[in-house]
Protein backbone atom coordinates (compact mmCIF):
# COMPACT_ATOMS: atom_id res chain seq x y z
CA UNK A 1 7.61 8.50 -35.29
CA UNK A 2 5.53 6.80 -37.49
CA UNK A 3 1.50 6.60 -37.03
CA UNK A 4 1.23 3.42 -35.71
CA UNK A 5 2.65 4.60 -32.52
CA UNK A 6 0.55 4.30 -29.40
CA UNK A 7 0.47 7.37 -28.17
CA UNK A 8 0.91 6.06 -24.49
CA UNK A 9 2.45 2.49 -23.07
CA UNK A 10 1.88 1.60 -19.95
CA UNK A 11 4.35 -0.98 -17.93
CA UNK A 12 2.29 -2.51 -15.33
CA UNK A 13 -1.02 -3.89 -14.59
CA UNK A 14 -1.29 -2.87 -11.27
CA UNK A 15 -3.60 -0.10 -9.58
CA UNK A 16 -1.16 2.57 -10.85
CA UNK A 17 -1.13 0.94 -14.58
CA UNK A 18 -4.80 0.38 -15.03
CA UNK A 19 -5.60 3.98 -13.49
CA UNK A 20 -3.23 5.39 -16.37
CA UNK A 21 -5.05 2.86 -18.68
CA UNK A 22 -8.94 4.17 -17.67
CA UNK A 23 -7.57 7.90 -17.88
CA UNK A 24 -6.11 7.39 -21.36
CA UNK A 25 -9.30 5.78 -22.61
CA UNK A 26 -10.83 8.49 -21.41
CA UNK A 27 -8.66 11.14 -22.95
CA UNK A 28 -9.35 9.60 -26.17
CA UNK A 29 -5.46 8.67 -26.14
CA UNK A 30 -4.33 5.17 -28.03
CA UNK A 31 -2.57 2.92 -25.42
CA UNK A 32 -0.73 -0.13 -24.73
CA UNK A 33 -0.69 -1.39 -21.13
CA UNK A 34 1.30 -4.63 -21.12
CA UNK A 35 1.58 -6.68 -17.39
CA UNK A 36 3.79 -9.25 -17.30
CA UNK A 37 1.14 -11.65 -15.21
CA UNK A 38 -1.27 -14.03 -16.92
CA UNK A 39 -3.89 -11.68 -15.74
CA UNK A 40 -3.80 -8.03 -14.20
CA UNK A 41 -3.26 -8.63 -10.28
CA UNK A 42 -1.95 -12.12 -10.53
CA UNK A 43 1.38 -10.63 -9.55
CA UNK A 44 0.20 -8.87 -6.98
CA UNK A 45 0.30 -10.01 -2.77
CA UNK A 46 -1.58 -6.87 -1.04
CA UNK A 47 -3.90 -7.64 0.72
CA UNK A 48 -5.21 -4.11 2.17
CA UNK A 49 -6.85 -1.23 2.27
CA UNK A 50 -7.40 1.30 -0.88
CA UNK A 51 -7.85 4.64 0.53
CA UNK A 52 -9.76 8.06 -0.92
CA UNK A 53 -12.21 7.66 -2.76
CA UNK A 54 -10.47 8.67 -6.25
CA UNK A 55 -11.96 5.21 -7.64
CA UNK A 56 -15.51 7.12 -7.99
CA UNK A 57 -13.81 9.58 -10.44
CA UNK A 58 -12.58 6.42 -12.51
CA UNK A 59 -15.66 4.10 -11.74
CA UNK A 60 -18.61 6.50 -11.18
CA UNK A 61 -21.07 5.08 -8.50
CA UNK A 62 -18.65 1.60 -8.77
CA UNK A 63 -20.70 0.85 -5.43
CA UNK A 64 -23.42 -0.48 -7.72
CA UNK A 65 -21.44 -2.86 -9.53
CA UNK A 66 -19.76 -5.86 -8.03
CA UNK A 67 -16.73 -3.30 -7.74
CA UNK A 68 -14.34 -6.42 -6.90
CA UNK A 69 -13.71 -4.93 -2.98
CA UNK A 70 -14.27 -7.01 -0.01
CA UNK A 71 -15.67 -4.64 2.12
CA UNK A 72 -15.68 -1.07 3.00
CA UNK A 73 -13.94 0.28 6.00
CA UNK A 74 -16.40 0.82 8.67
CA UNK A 75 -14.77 0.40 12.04
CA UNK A 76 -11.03 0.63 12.75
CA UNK A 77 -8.59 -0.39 15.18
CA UNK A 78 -5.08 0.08 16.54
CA UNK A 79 -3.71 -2.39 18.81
CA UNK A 80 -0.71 -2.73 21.64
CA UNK A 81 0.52 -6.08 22.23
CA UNK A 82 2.73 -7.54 24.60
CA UNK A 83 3.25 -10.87 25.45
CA UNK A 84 -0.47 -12.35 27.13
CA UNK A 85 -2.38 -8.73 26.72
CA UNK A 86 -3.79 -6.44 24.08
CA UNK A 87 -4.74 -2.56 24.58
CA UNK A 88 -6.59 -1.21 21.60
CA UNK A 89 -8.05 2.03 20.70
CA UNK A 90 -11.32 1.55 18.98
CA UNK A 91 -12.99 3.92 16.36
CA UNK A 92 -16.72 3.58 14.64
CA UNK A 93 -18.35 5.82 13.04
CA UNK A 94 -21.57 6.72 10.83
CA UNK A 95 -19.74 8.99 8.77
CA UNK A 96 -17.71 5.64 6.97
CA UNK A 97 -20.89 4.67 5.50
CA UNK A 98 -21.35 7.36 3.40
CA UNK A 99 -20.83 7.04 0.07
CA UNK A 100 -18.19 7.42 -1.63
CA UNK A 101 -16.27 5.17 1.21
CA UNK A 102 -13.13 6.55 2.21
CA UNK A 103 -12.08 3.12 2.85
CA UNK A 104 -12.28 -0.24 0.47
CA UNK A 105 -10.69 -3.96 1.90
CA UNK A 106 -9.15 -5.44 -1.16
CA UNK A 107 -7.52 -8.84 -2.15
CA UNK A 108 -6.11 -7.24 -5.24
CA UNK A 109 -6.14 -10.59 -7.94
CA UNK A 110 -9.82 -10.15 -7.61
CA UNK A 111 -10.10 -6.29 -7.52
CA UNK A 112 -7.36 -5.55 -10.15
CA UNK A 113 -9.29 -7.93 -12.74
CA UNK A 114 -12.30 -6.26 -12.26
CA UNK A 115 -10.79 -2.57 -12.72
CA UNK A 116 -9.22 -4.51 -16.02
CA UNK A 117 -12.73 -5.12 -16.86
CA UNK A 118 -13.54 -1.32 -16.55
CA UNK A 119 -10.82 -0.30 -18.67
CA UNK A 120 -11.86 -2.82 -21.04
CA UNK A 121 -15.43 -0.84 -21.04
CA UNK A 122 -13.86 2.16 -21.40
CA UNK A 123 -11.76 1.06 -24.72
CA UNK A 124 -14.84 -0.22 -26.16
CA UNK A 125 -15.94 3.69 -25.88
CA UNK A 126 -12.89 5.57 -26.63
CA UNK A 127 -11.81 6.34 -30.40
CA UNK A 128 -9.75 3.26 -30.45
CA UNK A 129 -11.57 0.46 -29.84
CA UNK A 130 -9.38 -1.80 -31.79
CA UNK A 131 -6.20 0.10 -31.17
CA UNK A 132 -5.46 0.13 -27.44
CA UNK A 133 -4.95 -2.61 -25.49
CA UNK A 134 -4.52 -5.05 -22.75
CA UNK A 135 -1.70 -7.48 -22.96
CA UNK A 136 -1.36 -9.86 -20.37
CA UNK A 137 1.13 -12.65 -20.14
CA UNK A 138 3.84 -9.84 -21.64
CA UNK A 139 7.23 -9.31 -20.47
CA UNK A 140 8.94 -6.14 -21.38
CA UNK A 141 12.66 -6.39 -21.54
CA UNK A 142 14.14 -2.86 -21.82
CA UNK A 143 13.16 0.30 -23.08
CA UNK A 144 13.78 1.54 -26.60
CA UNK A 145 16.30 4.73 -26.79
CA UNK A 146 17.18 7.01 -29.22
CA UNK A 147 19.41 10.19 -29.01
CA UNK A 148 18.56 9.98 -24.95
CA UNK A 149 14.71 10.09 -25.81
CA UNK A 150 12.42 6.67 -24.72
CA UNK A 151 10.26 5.92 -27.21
CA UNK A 152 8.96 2.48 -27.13
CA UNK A 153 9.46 -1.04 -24.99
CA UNK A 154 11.57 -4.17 -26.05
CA UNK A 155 9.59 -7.55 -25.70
CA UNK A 156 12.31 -10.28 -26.46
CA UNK A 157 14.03 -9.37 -29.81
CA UNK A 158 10.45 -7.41 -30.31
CA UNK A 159 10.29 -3.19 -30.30
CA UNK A 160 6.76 -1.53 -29.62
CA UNK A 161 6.78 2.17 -30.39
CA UNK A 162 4.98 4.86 -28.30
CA UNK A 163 5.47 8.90 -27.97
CA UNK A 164 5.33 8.40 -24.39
CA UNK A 165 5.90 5.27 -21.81
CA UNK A 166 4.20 5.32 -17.89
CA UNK A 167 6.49 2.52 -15.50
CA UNK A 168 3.79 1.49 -13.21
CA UNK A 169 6.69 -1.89 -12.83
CA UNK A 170 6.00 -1.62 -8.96
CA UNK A 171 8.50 -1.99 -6.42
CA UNK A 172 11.16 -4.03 -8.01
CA UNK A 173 11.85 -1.34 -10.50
CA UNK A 174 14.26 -2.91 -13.25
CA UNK A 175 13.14 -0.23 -15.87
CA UNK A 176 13.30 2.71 -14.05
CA UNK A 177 17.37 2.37 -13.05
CA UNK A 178 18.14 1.61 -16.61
CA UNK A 179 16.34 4.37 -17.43
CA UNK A 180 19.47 6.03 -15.21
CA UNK A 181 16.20 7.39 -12.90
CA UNK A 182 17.51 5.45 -9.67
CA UNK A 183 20.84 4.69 -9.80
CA UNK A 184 20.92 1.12 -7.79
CA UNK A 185 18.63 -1.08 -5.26
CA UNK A 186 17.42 1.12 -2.23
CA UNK A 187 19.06 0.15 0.81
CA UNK A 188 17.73 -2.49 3.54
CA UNK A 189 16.95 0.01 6.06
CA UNK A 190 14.96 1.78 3.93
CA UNK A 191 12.66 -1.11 2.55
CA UNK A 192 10.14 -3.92 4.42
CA UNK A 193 9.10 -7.40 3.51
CA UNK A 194 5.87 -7.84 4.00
CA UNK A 195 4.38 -11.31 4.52
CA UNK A 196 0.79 -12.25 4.81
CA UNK A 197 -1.71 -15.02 4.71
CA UNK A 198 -5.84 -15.17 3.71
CA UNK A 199 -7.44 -17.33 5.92
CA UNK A 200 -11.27 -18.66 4.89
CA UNK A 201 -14.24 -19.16 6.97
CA UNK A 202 -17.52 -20.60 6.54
CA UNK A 203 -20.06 -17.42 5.39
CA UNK A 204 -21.18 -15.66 8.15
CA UNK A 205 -18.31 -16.30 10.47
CA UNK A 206 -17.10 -12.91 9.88
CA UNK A 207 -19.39 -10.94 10.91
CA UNK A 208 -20.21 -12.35 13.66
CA UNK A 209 -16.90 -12.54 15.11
CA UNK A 210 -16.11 -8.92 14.10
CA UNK A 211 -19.72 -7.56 14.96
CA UNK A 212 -19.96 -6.49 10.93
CA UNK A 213 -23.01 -5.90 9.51
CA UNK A 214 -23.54 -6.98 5.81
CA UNK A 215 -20.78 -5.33 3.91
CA UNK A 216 -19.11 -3.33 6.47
CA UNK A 217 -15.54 -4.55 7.40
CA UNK A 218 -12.61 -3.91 10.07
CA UNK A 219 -8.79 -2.71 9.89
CA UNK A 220 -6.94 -3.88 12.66
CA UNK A 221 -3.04 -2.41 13.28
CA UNK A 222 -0.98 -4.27 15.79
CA UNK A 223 2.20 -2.67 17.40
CA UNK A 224 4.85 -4.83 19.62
CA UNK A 225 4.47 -8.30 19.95
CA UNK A 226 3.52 -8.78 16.36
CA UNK A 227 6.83 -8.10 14.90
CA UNK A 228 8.79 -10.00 17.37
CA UNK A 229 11.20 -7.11 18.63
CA UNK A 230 11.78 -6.30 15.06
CA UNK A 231 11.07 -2.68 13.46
CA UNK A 232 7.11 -3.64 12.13
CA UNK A 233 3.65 -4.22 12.80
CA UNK A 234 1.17 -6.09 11.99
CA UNK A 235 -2.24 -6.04 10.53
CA UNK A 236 -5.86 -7.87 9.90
CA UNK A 237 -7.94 -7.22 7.62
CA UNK A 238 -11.58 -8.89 6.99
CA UNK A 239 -12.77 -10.13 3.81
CA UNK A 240 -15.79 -11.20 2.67
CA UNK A 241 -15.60 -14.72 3.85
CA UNK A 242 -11.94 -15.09 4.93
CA UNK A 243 -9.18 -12.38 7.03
CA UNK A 244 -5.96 -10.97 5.20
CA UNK A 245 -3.39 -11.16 8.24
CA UNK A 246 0.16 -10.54 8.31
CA UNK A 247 3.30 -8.59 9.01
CA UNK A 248 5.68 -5.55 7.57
CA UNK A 249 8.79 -5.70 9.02
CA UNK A 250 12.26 -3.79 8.35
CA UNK A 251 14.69 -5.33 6.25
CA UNK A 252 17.37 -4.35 7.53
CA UNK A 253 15.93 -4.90 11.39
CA UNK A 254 15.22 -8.57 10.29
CA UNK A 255 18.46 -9.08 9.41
CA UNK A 256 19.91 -7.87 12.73
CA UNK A 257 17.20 -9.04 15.31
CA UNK A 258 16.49 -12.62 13.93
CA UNK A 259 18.21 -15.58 14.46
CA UNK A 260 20.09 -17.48 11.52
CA UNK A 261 17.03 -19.87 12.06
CA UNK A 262 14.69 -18.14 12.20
CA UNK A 263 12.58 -16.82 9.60
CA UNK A 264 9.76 -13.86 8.55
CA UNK A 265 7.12 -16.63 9.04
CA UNK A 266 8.80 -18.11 12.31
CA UNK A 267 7.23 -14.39 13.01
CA UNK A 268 3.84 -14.84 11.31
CA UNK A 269 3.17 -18.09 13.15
CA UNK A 270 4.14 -16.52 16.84
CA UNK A 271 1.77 -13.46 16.06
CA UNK A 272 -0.79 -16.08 15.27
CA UNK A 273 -0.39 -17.70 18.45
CA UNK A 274 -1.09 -14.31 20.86
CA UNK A 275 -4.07 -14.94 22.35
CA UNK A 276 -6.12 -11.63 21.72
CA UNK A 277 -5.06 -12.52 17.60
CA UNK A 278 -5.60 -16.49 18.13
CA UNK A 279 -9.18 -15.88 19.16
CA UNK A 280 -9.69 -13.79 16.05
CA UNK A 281 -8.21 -16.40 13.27
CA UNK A 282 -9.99 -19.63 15.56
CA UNK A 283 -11.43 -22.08 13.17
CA UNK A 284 -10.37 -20.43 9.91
CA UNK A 285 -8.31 -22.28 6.92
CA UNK A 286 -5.21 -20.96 5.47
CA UNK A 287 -6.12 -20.68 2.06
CA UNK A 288 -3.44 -18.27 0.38
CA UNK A 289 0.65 -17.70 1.73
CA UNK A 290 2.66 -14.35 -0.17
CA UNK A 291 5.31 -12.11 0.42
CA UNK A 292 5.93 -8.87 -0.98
CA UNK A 293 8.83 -5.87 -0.74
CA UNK A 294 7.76 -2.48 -0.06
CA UNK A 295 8.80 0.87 0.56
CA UNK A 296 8.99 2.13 4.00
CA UNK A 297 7.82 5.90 2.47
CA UNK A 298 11.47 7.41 3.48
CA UNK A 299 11.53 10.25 0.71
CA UNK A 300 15.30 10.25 0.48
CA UNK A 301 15.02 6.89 -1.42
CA UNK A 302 12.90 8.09 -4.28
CA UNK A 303 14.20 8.48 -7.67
CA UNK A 304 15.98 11.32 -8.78
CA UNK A 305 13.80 12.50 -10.80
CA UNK A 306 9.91 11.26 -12.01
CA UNK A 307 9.93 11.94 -15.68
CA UNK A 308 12.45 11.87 -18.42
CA UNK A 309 12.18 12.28 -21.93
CA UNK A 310 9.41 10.56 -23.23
CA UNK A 311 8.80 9.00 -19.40
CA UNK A 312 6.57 8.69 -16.65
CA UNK A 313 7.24 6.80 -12.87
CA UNK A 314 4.20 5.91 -11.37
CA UNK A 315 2.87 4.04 -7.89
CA UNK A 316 5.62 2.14 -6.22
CA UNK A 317 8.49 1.95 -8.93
CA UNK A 318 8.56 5.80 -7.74
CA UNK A 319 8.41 4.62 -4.33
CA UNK A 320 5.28 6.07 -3.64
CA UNK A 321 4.39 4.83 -0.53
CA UNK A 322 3.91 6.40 3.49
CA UNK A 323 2.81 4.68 6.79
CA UNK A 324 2.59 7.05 8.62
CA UNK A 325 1.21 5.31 12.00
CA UNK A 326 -2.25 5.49 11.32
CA UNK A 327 -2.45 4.11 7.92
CA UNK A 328 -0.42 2.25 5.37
CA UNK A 329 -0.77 4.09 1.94
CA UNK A 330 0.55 2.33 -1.22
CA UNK A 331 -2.87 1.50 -3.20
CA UNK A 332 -4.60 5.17 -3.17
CA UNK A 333 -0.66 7.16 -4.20
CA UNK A 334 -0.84 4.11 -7.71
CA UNK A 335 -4.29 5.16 -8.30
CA UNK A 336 -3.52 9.18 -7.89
CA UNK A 337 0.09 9.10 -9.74
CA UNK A 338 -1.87 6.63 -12.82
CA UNK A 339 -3.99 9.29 -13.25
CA UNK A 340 -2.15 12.18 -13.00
CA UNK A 341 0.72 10.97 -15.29
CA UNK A 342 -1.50 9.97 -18.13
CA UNK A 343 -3.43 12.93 -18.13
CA UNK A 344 -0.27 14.93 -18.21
CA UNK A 345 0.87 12.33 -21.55
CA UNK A 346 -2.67 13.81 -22.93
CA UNK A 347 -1.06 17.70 -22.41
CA UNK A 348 1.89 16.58 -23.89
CA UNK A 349 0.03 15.08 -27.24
CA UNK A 350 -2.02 18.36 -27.03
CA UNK A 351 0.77 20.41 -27.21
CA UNK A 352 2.86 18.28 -29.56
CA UNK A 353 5.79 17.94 -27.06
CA UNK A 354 6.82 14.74 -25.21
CA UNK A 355 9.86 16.05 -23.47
CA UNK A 356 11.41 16.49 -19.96
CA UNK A 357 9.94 20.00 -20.94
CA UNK A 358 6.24 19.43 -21.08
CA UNK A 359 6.46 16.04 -18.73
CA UNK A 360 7.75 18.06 -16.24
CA UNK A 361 3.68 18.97 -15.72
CA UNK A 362 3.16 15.57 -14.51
CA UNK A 363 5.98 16.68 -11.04
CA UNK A 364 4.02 19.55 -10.96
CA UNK A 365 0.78 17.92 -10.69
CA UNK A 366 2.40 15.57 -8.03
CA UNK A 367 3.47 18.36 -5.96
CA UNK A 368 0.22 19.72 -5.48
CA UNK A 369 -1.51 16.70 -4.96
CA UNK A 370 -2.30 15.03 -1.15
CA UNK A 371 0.25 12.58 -2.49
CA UNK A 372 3.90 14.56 -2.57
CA UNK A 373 2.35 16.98 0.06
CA UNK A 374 1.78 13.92 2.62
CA UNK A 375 4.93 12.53 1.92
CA UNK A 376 6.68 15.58 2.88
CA UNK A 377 4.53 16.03 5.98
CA UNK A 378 4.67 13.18 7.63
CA UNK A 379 8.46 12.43 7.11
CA UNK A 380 8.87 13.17 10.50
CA UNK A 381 5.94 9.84 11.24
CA UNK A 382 7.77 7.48 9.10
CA UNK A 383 11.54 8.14 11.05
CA UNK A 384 9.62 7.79 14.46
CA UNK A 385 8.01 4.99 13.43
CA UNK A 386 11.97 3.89 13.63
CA UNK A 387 12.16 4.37 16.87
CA UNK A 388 12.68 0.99 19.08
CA UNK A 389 10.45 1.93 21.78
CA UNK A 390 7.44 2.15 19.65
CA UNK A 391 7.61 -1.38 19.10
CA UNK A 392 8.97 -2.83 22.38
CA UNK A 393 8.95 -0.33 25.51
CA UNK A 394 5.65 1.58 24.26
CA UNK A 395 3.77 -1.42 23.98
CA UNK A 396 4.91 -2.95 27.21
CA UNK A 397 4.00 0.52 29.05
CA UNK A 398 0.65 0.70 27.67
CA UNK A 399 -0.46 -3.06 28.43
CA UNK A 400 1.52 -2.97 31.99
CA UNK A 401 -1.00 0.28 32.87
CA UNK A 402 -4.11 -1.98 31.11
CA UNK A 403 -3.54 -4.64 33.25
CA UNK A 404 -2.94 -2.92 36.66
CA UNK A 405 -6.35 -0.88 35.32
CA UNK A 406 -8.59 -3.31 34.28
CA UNK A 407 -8.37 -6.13 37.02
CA UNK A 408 -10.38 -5.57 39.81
CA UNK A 409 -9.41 -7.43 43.06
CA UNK A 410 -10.11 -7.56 46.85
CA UNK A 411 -7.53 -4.92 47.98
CA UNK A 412 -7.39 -1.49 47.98
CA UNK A 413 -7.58 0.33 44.52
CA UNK A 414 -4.89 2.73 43.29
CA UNK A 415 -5.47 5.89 41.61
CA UNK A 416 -4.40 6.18 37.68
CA UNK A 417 -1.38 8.47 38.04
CA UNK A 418 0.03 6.04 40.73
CA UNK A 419 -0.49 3.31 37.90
CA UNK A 420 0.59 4.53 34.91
CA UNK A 421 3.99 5.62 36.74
CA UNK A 422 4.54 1.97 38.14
CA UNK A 423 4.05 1.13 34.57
CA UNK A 424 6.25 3.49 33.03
CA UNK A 425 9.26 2.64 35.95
CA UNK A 426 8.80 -1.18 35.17
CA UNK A 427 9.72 -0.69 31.11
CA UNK A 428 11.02 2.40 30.80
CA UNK A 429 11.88 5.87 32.36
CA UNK A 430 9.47 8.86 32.62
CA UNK A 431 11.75 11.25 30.82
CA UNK A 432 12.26 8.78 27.62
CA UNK A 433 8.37 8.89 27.52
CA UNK A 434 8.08 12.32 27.63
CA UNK A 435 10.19 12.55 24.70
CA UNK A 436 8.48 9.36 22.82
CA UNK A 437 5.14 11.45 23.49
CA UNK A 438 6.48 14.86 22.37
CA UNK A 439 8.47 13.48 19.12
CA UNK A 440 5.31 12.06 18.23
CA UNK A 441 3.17 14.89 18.69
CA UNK A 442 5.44 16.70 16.54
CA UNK A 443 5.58 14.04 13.89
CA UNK A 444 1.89 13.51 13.54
């Protein structure tokens, strides 16, 4: 290959592109990241929660910077609706505000530009200043072959050379089944849409209405009503000045469940109208509207394999992705699987080899990272989370016993047990509870 090979190209200018990008620049390794947006994160919808706090290995102290997050996560909540009520279970803590946060609210346009800007630092710094790259605004095409080996990118009728390419192509991942890594689309069942809309306040509203102090912010999980008897949830999220809100729902559900007329934001805009979630988003000004596929974290859907000869899958293209039930993590597996697969491109230069047989490291890595040891973990969360009654009959149980509990009146008051089982007989049947409380015990 001839010298004016990068020695790394990176597909995707997302948080598992630019994570590869900063770890290449710091490896001293010439790159190419090219995203096919007119800036890194205009393609991109989520509107969550980056987890970890593996951005203070890339961004030392980025606290101190305008780091491009909204907030970090100081108080969290998980929420049971019904119909007309809402039981939530409420967690604060002091330990969230130490730094560095274990929890950043990002609109990720805004915080995906500003880790471009990072990278951009970092270039500046490494041995190739002039060398590696950014390149927005850039559609790649295919992947150059030869003799089974990748070794470069097609832009149009235009080849780039590299010794090794990182897909970081996201969720809709064109590259990696021509690459003969995933052999067709993953199945409905196995995949969510998730919809979601940022709606703007005047400054200050926030935190008054969400009891935020300067900089501190809220996650807020919803569980029944939200998805409108469809396999989902929904979420809130605050912002600086404005709320992310919106839903994940099933495919595959949505295309049983909902009407021919009815559509994913016929769903939004009867979530919007409960009233423990219309007192929340009162007075506010729908500013931005996006949907967005994602995985459901199902492991049997992944790729066959992660690497190939001369290539790397990274963040969701790999279908790197869990929700397990008590968070949704997409953002923090990009950032770990960036990193980890262009340091492993720096082994490979070190030791001269950019084959399966060195690339295999980068698996390796994976496997003994949080990120391949969660996912196998908590497959048993993610199937439960299937389950029907965690999104109609759980819900309807729990607010049934919050309402009988809650409401004081002038008669005679019965005792919890007495409640709870009146609660239980109305939606459901003590024995399928049991089993709803042992299966989940087991899978969490």
């Amino acid at each position: 290959m001839n010298d004016d090979a990068f020695d790394c190209i990176i597909v995707g200018g997302g948080i598992a592109g630019l994570s590869a990008a900063m770890t290449c620049a710091r490896k001293g390794l010439k790159f190419l990241l090219v995203e096919r947006g007119s800036f890194n994160g205009a393609k991109n919808v989520s509107g969550g929660v980056l987890w970890g706090t593996r951005l203070n290995d890339l961004v030392p102290n980025y606290w101190e910077d305008d780091a491009g997050y909204e907030r970090f996560v100081a108080h969290r909540r998980l929420t049971f609706l019904d119909g007309q009520s809402a039981f939530s279970v409420d967690f604060k803590s002091a330990h969230f505000h130490e730094r560095p946060y274990t929890g950043l609210i990002v609109l990720r346009a805004r915080f995906d530009a500003w880790l471009a800007s990072k990278v951009e630092e970092a270039i500046a710094e490494s041995p190739w200043p002039e060398d590696s790259l950014l390149a927005p605004d850039t559609l790649v095409t295919d992947l150059v072959v030869e003799n089974g080996v990748v070794v470069g990118i097609k832009v149009g009728e235009e080849e780039f050379r590299a010794r090794a390419v990182i897909l970081a192509e996201g969720v809709n991942n064109l590259l990696t089944r021509k690459a003969g890594l995933q052999t067709g689309y993953v199945a409905a069942d196995h995949m969510a849409t998730g919809v979601k809309e940022v709606i703007k306040f005047k400054p200050g509203v926030v935190e008054e209405r969400f009891q935020l102090a300067e900089g501190t912010g809220l996650t807020n999980e919803f569980v029944g009503f939200a998805s409108g008897g469809v396999e989902g949830g929904g979420f809130l999220y605050t912002n600086r000045d404005s709320l992310s809100i919106g839903l994940v729902l099933n495919m595959k559900s949505m295309r049983e469940n909902l009407g021919a007329d009815k559509k994913i934001y016929d769903v939004l805009s009867d979530f919007k109208t409960h009233p423990a979630v219309r007192d929340m988003i009162a007075g506010g000004e729908v500013i931005e509207y996006s949907a967005h596929v994602v995985s459901t974290g199902d492991m049997r859907v992944m790729p066959k394999e992660l690497y190939a000869d001369g290539l790397l899958l990274a963040g969701e293209c790999a279908n790197l992705l869990l929700n397990s039930g008590k968070a949704i993590q997409g953002m923090d597996y990009a950032m770990e699987s960036g990193i980890l697969a262009a340091e492993t491109v720096a082994q490979a230069k070190e030791a001269g080899d950019f084959s399966r047989n060195t690339l295999k490291l980068y698996r390796e890595k994976l496997e003994a990272s949080y990120v391949m040891k969660d996912l196998r973990r908590f497959q048993g969360a993610v199937k439960f989370l299937h389950n029907e009654a965690m999104f109609t009959k759980v819900p309807a149980v729990v607010n049934e016993f919050g309402r009988s509990f809650f409401t004081v009146t002038n008669e005679p008051t019965e005792k919890v047990p007495t409640l709870l089982r009146r609660a239980v007989d109305k939606h459901a049947s003590l024995w399928e509870m049991i089993k709803i409380g042992i299966q989940g015990g087991r899978a969490l």
